[in-house]
Protein backbone atom coordinates (compact mmCIF):
# COMPACT_ATOMS: atom_id res chain seq x y z
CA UNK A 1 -1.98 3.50 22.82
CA UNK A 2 -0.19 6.11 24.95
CA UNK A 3 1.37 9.06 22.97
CA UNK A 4 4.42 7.83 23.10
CA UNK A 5 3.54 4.60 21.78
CA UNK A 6 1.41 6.90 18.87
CA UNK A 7 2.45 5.66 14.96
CA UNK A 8 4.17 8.58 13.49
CA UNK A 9 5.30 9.50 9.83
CA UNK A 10 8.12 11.02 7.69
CA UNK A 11 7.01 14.47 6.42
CA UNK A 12 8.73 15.32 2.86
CA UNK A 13 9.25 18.68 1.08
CA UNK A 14 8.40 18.81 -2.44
CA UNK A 15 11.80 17.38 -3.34
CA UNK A 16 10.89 14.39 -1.50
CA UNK A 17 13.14 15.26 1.39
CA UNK A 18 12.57 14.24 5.25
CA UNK A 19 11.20 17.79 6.85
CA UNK A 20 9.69 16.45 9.77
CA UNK A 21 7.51 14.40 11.02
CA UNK A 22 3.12 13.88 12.61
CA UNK A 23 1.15 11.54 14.15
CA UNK A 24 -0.25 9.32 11.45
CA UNK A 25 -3.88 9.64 12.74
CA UNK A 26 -3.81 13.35 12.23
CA UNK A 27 -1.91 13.35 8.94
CA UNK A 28 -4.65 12.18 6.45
CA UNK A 29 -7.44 15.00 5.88
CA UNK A 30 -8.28 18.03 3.76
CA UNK A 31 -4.86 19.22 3.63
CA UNK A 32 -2.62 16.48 4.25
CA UNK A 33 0.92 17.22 3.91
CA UNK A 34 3.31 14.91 1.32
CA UNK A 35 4.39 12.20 3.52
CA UNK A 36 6.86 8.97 3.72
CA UNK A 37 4.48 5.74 2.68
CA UNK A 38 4.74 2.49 0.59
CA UNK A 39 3.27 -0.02 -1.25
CA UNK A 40 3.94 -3.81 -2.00
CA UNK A 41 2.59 -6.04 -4.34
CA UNK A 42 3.04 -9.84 -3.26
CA UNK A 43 3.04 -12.93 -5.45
CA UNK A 44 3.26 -16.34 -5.46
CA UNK A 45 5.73 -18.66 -7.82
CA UNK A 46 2.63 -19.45 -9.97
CA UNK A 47 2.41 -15.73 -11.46
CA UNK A 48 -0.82 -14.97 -8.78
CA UNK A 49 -0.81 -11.68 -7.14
CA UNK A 50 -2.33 -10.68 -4.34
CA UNK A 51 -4.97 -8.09 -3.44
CA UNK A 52 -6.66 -6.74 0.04
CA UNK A 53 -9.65 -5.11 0.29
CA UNK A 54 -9.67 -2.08 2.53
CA UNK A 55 -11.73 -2.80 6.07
CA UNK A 56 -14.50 -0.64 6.23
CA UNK A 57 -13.31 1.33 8.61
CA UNK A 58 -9.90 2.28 7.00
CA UNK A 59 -10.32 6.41 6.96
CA UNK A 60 -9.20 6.49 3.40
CA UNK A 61 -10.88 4.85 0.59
CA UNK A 62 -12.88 1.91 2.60
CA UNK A 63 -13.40 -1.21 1.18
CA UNK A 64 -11.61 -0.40 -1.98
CA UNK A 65 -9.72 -3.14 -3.84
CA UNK A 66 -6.35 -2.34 -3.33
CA UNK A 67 -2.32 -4.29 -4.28
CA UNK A 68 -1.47 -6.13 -0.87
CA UNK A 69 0.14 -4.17 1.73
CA UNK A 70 0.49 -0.38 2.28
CA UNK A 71 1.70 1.74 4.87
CA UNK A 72 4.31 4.21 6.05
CA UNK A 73 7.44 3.67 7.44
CA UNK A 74 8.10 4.67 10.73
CA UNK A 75 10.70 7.85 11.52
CA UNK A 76 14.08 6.61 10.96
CA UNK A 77 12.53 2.90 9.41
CA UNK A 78 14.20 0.82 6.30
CA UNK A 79 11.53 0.65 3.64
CA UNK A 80 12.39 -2.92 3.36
CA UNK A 81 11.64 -3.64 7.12
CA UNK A 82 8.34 -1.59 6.73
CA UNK A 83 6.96 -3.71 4.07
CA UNK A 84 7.80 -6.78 5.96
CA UNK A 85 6.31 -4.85 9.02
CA UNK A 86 3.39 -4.50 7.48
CA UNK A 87 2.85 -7.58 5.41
CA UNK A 88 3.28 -9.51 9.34
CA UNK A 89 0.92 -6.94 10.81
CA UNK A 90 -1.83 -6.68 8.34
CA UNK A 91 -1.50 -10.67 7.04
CA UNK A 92 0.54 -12.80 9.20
CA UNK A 93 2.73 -13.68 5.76
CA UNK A 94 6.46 -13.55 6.40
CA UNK A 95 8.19 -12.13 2.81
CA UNK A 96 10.56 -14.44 0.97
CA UNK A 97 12.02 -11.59 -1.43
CA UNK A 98 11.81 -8.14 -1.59
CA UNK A 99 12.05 -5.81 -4.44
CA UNK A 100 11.93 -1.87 -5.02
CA UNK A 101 10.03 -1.86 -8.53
CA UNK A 102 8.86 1.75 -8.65
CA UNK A 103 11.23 4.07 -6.55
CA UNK A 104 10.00 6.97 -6.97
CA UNK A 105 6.21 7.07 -7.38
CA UNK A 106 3.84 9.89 -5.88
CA UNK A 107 0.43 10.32 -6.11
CA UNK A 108 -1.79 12.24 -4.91
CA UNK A 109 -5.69 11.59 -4.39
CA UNK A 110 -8.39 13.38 -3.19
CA UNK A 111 -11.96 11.31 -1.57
CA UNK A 112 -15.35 12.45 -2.37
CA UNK A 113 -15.31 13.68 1.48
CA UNK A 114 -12.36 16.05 1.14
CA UNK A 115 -9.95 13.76 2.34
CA UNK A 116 -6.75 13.75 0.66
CA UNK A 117 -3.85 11.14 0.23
CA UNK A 118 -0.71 12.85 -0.88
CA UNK A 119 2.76 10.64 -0.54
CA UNK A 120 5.97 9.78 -1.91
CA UNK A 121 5.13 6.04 -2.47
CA UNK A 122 7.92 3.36 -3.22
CA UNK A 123 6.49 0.59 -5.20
CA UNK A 124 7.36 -2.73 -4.11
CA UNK A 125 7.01 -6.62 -5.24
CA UNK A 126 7.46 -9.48 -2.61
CA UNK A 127 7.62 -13.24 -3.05
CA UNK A 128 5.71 -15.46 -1.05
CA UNK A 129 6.07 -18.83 -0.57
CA UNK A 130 3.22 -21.11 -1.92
CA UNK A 131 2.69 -23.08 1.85
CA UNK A 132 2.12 -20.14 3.03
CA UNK A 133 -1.49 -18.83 4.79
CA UNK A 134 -3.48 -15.92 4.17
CA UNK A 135 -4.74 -14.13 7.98
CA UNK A 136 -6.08 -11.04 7.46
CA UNK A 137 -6.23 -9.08 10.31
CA UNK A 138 -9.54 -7.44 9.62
CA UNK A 139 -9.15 -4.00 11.11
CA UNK A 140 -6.94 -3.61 7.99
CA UNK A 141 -8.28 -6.12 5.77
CA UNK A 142 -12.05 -7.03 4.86
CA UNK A 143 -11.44 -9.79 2.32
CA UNK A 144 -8.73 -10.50 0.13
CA UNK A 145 -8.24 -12.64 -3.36
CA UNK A 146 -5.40 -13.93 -5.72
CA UNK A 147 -5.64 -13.19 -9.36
CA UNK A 148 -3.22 -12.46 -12.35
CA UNK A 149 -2.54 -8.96 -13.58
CA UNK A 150 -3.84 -9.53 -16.78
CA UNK A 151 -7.08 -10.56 -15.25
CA UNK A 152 -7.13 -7.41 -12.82
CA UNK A 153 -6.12 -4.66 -15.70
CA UNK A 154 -9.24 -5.97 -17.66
CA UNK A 155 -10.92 -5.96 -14.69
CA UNK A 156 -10.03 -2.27 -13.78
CA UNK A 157 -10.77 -1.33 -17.50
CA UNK A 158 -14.15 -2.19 -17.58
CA UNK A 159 -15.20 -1.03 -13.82
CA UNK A 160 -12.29 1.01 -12.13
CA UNK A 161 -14.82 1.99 -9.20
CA UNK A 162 -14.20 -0.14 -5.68
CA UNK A 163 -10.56 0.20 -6.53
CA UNK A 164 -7.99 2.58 -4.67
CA UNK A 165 -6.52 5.20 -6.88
CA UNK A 166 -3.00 3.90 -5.99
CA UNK A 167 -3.30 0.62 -6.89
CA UNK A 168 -4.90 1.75 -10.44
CA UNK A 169 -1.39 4.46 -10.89
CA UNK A 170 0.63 1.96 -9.80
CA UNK A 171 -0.79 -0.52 -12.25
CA UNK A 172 -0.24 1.43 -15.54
CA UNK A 173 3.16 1.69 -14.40
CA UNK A 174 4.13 -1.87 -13.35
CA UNK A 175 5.69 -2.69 -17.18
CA UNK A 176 7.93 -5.49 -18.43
CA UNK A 177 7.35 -9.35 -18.55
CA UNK A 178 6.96 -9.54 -15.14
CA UNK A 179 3.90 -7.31 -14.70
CA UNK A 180 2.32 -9.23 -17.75
């Protein structure tokens, strides 16, 4: 990839605002600056979501257990269009609906290694269609598995390790009868 080809992402201030923007491969690390990202959590009509695990050579939080899709929206990008971006690019699934569910989440998270995540981080939901075909792309994606979110917040309760600390914030605040 040539630098003009190079990924880049939306710097924020600390009201969230667009400030600027950095290559995303130099962006993540001891002092990362708040940045543009999202994730999406995808499910079928039968009430199954759908989670990714990290590939192994992801440079934040590896082979954690994470919601579906994540990224960050190029300069200048729709959200919307990112997720579907995204969703295409790390699991060949084309999105049937979706949804902002979580507008204005932020985290920030910090790896044993230094390395810090720290983003303004729109929460979405997507509907897939049940004929469609799971292909990871597996320098994003090691494995991948459909389960209920009932099942995965006692999961997560009893063993939150192997999971990303997004997904786990995310998931106390997904609320209402359909997050049940």
């Amino acid at each position: 990839m040539t630098a003009s080809q190079e990924e880049r992402v939306v710097l924020l201030d600390e009201e969230g605002r667009p400030c600027g923007e950095s290559a995303r491969a130099e962006v993540h690390s001891i002092d990362t600056p708040l940045h543009l990202a999202f994730s999406c959590w995808i499910h079928d009509t039968r009430g199954q979501w759908l989670l990714t695990r990290r590939a192994e050579a992801k440079l934040t939080w590896p082979l954690a257990w994470t919601n579906t899709v994540c990224g960050h929206p190029a300069p200048g990008e729709d959200l919307e269009a990112a997720v579907r971006r995204r969703a295409r690019d790390e699991l060949a699934l084309d999105l049937e609906g979706v949804y902002v569910v979580l507008p204005a989440f932020r985290y920030r998270a910090q790896m044993a290694n230094g390395i810090v995540e720290n983003e303004v981080c729109p929460v979405f939901t997507a509907v897939l269609a049940e004929a469609a075909e799971v292909h990871p792309n597996p320098t994003e994606v090691a494995d991948w598995r459909w389960t209920t979110l009932s099942d995965l917040r006692r999961a997560v309760s009893a063993d939150p390790r192997g999971s990303s600390p997004w997904m786990l914030a995310q998931l106390s605040e997904l609320t209402g009868p359909d997050f049940s």
